[in-house]
Protein backbone atom coordinates (compact mmCIF):
# COMPACT_ATOMS: atom_id res chain seq x y z
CA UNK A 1 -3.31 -5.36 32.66
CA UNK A 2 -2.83 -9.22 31.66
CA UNK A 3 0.83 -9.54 31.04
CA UNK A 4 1.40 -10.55 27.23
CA UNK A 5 2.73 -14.36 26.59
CA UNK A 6 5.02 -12.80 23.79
CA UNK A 7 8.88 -12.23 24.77
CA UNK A 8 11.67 -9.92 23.38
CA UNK A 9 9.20 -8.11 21.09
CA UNK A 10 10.11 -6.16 18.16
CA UNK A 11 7.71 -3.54 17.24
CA UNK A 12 7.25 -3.12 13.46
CA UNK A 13 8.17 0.22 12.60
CA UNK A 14 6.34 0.15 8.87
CA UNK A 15 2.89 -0.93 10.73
CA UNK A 16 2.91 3.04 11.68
CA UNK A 17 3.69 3.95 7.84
CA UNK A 18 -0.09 2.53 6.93
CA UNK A 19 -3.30 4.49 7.25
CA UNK A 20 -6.97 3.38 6.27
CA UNK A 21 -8.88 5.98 3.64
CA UNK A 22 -11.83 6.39 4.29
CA UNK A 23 -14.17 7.40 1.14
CA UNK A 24 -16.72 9.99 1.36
CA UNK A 25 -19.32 11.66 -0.40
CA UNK A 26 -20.79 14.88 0.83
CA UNK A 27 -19.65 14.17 4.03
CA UNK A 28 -20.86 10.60 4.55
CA UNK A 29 -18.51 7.73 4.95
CA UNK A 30 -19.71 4.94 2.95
CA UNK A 31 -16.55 2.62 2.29
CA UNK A 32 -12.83 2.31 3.02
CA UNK A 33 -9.81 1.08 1.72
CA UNK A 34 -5.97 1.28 2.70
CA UNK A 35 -2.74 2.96 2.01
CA UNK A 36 0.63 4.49 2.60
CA UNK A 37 2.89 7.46 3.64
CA UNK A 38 5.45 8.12 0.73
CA UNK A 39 8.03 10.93 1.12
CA UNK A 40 9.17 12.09 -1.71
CA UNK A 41 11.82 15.38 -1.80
CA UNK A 42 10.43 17.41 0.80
CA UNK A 43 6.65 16.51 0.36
CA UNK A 44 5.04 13.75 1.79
CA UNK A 45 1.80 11.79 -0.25
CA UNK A 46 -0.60 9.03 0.20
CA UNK A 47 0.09 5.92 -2.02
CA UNK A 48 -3.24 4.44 -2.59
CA UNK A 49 -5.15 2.11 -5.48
CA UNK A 50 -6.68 4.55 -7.97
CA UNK A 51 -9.90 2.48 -7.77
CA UNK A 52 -10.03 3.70 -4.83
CA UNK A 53 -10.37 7.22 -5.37
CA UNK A 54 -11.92 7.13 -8.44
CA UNK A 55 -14.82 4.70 -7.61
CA UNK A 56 -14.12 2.76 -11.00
CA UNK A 57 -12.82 -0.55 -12.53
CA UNK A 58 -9.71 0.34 -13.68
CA UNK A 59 -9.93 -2.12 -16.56
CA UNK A 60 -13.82 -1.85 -16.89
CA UNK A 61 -14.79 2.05 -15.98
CA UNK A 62 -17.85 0.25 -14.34
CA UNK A 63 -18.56 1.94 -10.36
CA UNK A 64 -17.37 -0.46 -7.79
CA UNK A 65 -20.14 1.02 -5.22
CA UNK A 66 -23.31 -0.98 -5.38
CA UNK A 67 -25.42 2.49 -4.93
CA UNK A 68 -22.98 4.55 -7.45
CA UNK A 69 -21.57 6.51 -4.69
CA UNK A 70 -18.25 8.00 -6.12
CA UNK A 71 -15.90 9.87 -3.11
CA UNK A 72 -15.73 13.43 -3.80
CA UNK A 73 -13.19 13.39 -0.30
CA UNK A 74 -11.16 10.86 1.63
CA UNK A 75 -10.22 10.94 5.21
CA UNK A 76 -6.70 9.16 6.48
CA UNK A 77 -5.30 8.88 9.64
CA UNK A 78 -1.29 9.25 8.99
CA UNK A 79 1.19 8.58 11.78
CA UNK A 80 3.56 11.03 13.54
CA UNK A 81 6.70 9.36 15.54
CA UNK A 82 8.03 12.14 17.86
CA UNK A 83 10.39 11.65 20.89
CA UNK A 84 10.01 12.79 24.23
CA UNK A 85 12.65 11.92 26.30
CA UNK A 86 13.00 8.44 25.99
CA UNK A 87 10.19 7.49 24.49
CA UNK A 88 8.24 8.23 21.50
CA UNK A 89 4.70 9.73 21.44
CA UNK A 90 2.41 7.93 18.60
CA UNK A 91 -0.16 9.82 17.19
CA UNK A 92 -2.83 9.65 14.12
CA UNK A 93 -4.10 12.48 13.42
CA UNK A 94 -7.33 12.61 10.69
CA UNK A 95 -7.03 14.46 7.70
CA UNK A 96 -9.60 14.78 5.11
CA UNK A 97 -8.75 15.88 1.50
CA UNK A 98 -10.93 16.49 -1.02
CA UNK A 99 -10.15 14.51 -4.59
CA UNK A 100 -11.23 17.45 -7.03
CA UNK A 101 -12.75 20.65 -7.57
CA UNK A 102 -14.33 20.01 -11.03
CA UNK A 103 -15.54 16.24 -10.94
CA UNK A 104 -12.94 15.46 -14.47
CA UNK A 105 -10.25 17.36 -13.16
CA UNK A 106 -9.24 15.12 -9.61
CA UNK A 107 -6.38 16.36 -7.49
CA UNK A 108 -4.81 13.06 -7.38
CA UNK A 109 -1.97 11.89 -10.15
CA UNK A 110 -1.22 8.59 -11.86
CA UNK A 111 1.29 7.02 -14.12
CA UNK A 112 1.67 8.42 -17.80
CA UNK A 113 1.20 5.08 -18.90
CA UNK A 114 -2.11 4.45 -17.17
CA UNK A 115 -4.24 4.36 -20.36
CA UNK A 116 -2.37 1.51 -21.81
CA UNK A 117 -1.53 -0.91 -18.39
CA UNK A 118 -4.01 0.87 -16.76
CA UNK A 119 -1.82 0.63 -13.19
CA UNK A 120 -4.22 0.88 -10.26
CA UNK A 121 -1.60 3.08 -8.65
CA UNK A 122 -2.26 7.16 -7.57
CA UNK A 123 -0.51 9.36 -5.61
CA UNK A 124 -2.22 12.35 -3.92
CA UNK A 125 -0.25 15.01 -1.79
CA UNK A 126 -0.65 15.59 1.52
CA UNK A 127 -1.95 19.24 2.50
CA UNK A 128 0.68 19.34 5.35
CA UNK A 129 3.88 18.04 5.73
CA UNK A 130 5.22 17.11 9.70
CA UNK A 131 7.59 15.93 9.12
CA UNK A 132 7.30 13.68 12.07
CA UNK A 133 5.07 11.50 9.58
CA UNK A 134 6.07 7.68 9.37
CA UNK A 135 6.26 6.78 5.79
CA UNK A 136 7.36 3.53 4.26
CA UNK A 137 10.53 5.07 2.25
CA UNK A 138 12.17 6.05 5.16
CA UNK A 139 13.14 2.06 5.99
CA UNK A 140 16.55 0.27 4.85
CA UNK A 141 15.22 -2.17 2.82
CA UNK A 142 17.65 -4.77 0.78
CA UNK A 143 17.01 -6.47 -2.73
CA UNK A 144 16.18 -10.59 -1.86
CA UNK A 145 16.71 -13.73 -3.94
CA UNK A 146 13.32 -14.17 -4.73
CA UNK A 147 11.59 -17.07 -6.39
CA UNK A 148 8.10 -18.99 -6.84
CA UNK A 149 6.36 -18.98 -4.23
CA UNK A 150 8.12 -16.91 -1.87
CA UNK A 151 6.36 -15.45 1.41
CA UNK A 152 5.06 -12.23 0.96
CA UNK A 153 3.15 -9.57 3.32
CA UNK A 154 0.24 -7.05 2.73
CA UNK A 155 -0.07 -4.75 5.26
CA UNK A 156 -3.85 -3.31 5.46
CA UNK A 157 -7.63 -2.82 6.70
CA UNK A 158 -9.74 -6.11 6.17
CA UNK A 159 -13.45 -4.52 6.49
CA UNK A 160 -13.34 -1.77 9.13
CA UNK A 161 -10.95 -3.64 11.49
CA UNK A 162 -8.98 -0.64 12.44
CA UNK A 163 -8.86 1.78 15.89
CA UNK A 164 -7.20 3.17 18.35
CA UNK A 165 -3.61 3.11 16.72
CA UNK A 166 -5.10 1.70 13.76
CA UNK A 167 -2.25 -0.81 13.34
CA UNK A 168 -2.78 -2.60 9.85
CA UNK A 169 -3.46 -6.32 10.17
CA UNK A 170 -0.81 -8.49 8.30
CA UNK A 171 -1.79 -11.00 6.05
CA UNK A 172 0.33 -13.49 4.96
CA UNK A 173 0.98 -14.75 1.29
CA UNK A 174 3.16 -16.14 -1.21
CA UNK A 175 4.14 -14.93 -4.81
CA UNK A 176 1.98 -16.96 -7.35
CA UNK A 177 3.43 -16.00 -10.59
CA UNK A 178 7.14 -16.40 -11.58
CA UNK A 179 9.47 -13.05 -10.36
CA UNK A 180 10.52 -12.29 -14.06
CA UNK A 181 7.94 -12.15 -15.66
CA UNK A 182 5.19 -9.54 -15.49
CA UNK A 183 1.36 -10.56 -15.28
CA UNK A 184 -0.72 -10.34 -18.57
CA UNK A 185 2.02 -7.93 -19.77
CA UNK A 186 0.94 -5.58 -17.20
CA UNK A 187 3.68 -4.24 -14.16
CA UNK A 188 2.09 -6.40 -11.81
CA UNK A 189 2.34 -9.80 -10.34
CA UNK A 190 0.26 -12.75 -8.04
CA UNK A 191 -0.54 -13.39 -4.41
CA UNK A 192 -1.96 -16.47 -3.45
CA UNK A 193 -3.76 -14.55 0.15
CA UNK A 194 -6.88 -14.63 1.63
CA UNK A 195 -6.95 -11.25 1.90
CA UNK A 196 -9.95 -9.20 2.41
CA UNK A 197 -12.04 -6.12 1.52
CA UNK A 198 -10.89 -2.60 2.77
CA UNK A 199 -7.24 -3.90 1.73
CA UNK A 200 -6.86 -2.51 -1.58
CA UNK A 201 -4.25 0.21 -1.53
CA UNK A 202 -2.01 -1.65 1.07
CA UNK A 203 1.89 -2.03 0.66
CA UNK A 204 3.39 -5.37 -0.31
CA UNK A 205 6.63 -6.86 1.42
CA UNK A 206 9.06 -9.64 0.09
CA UNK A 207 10.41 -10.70 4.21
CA UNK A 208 13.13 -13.63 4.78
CA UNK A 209 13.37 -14.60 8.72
CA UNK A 210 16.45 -15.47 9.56
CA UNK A 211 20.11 -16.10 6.62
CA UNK A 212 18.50 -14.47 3.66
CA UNK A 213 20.60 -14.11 0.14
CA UNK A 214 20.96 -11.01 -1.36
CA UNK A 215 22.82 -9.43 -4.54
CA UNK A 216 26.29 -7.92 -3.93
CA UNK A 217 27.64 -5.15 -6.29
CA UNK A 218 28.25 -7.54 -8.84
CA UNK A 219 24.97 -9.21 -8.83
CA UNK A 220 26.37 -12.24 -7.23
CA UNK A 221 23.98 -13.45 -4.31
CA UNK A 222 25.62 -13.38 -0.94
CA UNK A 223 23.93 -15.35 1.98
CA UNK A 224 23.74 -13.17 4.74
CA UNK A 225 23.88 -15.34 7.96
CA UNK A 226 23.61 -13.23 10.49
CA UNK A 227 20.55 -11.38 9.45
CA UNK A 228 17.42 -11.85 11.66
CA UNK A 229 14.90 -10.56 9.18
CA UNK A 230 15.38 -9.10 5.96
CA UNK A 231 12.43 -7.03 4.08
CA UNK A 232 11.95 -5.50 1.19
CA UNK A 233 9.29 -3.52 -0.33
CA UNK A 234 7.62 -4.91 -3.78
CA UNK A 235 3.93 -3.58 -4.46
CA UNK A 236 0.58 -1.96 -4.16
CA UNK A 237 -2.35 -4.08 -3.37
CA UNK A 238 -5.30 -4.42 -5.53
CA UNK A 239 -7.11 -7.01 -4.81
CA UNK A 240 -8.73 -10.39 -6.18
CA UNK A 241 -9.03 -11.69 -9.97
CA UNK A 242 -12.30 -11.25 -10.85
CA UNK A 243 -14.58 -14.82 -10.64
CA UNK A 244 -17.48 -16.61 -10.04
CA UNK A 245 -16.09 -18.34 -7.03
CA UNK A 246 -15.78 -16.51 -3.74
CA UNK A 247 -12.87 -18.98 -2.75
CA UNK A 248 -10.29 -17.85 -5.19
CA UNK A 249 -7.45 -16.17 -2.72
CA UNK A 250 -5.59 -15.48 -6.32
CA UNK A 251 -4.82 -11.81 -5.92
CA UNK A 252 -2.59 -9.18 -7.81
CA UNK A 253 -0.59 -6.68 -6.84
CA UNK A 254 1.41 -3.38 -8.90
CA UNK A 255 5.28 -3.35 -8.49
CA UNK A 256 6.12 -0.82 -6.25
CA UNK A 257 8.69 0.99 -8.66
CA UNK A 258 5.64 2.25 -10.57
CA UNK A 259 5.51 4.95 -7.74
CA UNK A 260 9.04 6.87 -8.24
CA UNK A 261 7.78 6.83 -12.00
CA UNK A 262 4.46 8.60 -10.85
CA UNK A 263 6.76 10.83 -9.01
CA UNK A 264 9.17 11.73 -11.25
CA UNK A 265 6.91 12.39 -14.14
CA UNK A 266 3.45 12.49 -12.94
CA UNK A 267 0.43 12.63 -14.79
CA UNK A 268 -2.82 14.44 -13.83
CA UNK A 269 -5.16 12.41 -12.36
CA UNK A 270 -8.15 11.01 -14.71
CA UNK A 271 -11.54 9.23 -15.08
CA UNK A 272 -12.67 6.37 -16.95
C-alpha cells in the first residue's frame, strides 16, 4: 500500500459517532440522509432532522420526495469502538428500525414546542444498546468565544458518498448570522457551506486550531495557549434556505441544546 504523505495523524474520534439513514419504503431504499449517536441515561438514540423521517417540509407539510415516497423504516449503520489488546476493532453494524406502526402514530419523538418553531430536530431510540456504540456526547467538549463568522464543521453524507467505514465527509463553514441572536425567532442559526444533499441530520461543530478563548467560572474569557484544537458541539443540520438560485450556500442549522430538551421532556412524534 502507497504510504500516506500525511504525518503525526490524529484520528477524529467523533467521525465514528456519525451514521448515514437510509430511508425506506416497503423495503426499497430510495433516499438518504445523515445523523448521530446520542446517549442519553442508559439508552442510546439516533439524532436526526425530522424531515427526514417524516418525508415533509417542516414549515410547509409539502413531501420532499419527488414520487411521494414517505419512509415507513430507516436503516443506520452505528459504530462500535471495542479494544482488543492494543488496538481497537471498528465496526458498523446495520440496523433497520421501523418509524411507526399506525402511519399518525411514528415511533420517533420531537420537541414540545415543535408546532410553534417547528425544530427540524427528532430523536428515535435505538432497539439495542452496546454499549460499545460511539456517540457524540461522550467527547469533552469546551464552551468557545464565538463571533461572526467563525469556522464551523458539519459532519455528514453528501449524496451517497459513504462505505466501508462510512467516515462522514467534513465540510467546512462559517457562522453567517450573529451568535446572540436566534434566526427568524426560531432556535436556529446560519452557515455560509456548500454543503450538499444526503447531509441533513448531520452534527454541527464550533473548532478553534491552535490558543482558543474560553469562559472561566466567572464568565471571564481565558485564552488557552496551549490548546491544539478546541471543539465544541453547536447544532443539527438542515439544510439550504429555500431559493430560486442553486448557488446560495446560505444554510441553517438547530442549536444542539434543543436535544436534552427532547430528552428530558419528549413529545410523541407527529405529522404535518
Amino acid at each position: 500500500m502507497t504510504k500516506s504523505p500525511f504525518h503525526n495523524v490524529k484520528t477524529e474520534g467523533l467521525s465514528f459517532c456519525t451514521t448515514p439513514v437510509e430511508l425506506l419504503v416497503d423495503k426499497t431504499h430510495f433516499a438518504h440522509g445523515s445523523g448521530f449517536i446520542w446517549k442519553h441515561a442508559d439508552a442510546f438514540h439516533l439524532i436526526t432532522n425530522w424531515h427526514n423521517l417524516s418525508g415533509q417540509d417542516p414549515f410547509t407539510g409539502r413531501h420532499l420526495n419527488e414520487g411521494g415516497r414517505v419512509p415507513n423504516t430507516i436503516r443506520i449503520m452505528p459504530c462500535t469502538l471495542t479494544a482488543k489488546g492494543d488496538q481497537t476493532e471498528i465496526k458498523r453494524r446495520p440496523i433497520t428500525i421501523p418509524l411507526y406502526e399506525h402511519f399518525h402514530q411514528p415511533f420517533w419523538q420531537q420537541h414540545k414546542d415543535f408546532a410553534t418553531n417547528r425544530a427540524d430536530i427528532a430523536t428515535l431510540p435505538l432497539p439495542t444498546s452496546d454499549p460499545a456504540y460511539a456517540h457524540v456526547n461522550q467527547f469533552q467538549f469546551e464552551p468557545l468565544f464565538t463571533h461572526i463568522g467563525a469556522d464551523l464543521l458539519i459532519a455528514g453524507y453528501p449524496y451517497s458518498n459513504y462505505e466501508g467505514l462510512m467516515l462522514p465527509i467534513w465540510k467546512r463553514g462559517s457562522l453567517a448570522s450573529e451568535p446572540g441572536f436566534s434566526w427568524q425567532n426560531r432556535p436556529a442559526f446560519l452557515i455560509d457551506a456548500a454543503s450538499r444533499p444526503g447531509m441533513s441530520g448531520s452534527p454541527v461543530f464550533r473548532r478553534v486550531f491552535g490558543p482558543a478563548a474560553s469562559p472561566d467560572e466567572q464568565g471571564n474569557y481565558m485564552i488557552k495557549a496551549d490548546n491544539v484544537m478546541t471543539s465544541e458541539f453547536v447544532g443539527v443540520y438542515a439544510g439550504h434556505l429555500t431559493t430560486q438560485d442553486a448557488n446560495v450556500t446560505i444554510g441553517y442549522a438547530w442549536y444542539g441544546a434543543l436535544i436534552d430538551e427532547i430528552l428530558a421532556a419528549p413529545a410523541a412524534g407527529t405529522r404535518l
